[in-house]
Protein backbone atom coordinates (compact mmCIF):
# COMPACT_ATOMS: atom_id res chain seq x y z
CA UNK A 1 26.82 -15.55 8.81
CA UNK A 2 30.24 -15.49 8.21
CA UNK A 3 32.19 -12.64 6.55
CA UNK A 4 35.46 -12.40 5.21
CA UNK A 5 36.48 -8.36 4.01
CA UNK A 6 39.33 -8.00 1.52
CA UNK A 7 40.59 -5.88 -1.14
CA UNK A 8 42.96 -3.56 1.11
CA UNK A 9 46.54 -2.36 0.17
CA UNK A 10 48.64 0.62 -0.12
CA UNK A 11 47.88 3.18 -2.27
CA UNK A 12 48.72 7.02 -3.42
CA UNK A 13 46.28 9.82 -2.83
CA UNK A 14 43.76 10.46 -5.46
CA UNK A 15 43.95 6.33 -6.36
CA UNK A 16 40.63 4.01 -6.17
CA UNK A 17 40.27 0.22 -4.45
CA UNK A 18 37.57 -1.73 -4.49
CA UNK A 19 36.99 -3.75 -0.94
CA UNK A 20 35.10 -7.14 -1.02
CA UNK A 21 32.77 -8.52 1.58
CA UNK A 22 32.42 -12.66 0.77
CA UNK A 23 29.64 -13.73 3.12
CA UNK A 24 28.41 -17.40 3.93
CA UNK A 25 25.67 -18.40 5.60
CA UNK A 26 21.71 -18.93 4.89
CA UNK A 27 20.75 -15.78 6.19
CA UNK A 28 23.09 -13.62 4.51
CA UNK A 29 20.40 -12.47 1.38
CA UNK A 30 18.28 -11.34 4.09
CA UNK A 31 20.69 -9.22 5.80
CA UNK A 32 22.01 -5.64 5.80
CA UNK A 33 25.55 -5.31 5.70
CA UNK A 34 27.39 -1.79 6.76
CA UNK A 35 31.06 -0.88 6.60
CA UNK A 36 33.08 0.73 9.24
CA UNK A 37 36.72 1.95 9.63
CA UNK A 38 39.00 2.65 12.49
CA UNK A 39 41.91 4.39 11.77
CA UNK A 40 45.12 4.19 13.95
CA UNK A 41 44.32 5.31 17.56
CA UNK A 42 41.07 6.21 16.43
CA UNK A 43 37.58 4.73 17.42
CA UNK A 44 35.52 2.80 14.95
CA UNK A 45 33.22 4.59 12.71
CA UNK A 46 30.56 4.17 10.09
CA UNK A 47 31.16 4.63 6.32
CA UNK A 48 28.33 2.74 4.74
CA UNK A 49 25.92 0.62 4.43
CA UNK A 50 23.83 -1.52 2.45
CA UNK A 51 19.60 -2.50 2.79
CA UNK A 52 19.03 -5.89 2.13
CA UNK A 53 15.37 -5.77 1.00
CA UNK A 54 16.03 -2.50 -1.37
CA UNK A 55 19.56 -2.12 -1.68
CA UNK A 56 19.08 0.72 -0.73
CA UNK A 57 22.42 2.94 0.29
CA UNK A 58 23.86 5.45 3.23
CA UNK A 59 26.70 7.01 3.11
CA UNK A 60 28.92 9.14 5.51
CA UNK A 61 29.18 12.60 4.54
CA UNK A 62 33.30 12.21 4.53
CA UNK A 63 33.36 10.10 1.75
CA UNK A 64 29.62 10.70 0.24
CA UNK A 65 30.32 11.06 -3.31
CA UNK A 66 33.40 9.22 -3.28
CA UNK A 67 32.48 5.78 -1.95
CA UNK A 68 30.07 3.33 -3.66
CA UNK A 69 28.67 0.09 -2.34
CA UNK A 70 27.03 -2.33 -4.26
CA UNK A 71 25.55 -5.97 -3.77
CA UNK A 72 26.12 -9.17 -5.56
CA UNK A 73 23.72 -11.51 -4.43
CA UNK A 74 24.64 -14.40 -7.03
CA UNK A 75 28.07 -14.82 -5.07
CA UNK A 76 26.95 -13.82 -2.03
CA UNK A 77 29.11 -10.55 -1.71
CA UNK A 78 28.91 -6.68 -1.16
CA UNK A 79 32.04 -4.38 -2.48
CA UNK A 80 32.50 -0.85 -1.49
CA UNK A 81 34.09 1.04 -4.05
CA UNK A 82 36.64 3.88 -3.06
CA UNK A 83 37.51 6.47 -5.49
CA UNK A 84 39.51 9.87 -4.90
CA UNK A 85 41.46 8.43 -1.95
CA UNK A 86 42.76 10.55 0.59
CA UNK A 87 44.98 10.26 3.32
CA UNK A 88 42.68 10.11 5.91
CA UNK A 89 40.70 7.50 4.51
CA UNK A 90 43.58 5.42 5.63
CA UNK A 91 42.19 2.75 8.32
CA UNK A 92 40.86 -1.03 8.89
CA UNK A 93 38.26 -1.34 7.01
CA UNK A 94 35.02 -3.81 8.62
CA UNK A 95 32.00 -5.20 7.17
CA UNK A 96 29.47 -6.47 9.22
CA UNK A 97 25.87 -7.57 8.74
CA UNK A 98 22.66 -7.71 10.57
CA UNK A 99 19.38 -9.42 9.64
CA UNK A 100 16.43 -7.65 7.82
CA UNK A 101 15.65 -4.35 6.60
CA UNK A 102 17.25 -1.45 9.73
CA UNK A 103 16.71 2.09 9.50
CA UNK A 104 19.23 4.33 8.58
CA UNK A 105 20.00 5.59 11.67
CA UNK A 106 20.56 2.58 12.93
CA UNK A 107 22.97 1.26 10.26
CA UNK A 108 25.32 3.97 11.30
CA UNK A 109 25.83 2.03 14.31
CA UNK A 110 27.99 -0.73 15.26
CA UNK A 111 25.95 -2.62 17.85
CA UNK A 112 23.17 -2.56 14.97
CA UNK A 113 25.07 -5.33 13.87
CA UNK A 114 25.53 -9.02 15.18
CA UNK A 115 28.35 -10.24 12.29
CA UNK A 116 31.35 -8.79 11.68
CA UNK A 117 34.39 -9.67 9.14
CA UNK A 118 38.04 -9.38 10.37
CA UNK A 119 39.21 -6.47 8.74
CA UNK A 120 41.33 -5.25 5.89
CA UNK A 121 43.71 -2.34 5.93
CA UNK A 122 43.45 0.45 3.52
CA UNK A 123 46.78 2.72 3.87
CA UNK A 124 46.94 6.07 2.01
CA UNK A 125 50.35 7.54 1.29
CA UNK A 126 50.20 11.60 0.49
């Protein structure tokens, strides 16, 4: 699987984006894709993610309410939509994917997942 993020740009506080995760590969309908961020200096951590056999979705609590993901599996591509932006929401944004159906503990993690996209900056002026 091969994954390609996009979407990212500069925005104002309080503005929305919606980030694209183009996938290719045979296994990609079978797999469960999560997004992560790492903001500057910061370590990577989990935002979302996405069940392949349910589409089912987790969210962190910092931007529950705020951020939706969503699958389609015609072209092969999840987006995570981000609404009410804030300045700490400001990071590289990653999606990665993992085959099957995880738990949702496990989503939350990064070494859950064996593909991973290269990135797309999200920056968040006040």
């Amino acid at each position: 699987v091969q994954l390609q993020a996009s979407g990212g740009g500069l925005v104002q506080a309080g503005d929305s984006l919606r980030l694209s995760c183009a996938a290719s590969g045979p296994t990609f309908s079978r797999s469960s894709i999560g997004w992560f961020r790492q903001p500057p200096g910061k370590e990577r951590e989990f935002v979302g993610a996405i069940n392949w056999s349910d589409d089912m979705t987790y969210y962190a609590d910092s931007v529950k309410g705020r951020f939706t993901i969503s699958r389609d599996k015609a072209k092969n591509t999840v987006y995570m939509d981000l609404n009410s932006l804030k300045p700490e929401d400001a990071a590289v944004y990653y999606c990665a994917a993992v085959e099957g159906y995880w738990l949702k503990l496990s989503m939350r993690i990064p070494s859950t997942y064996d593909y991973w996209g290269q990135g797309t900056l999200v920056t968040v002026s006040s």
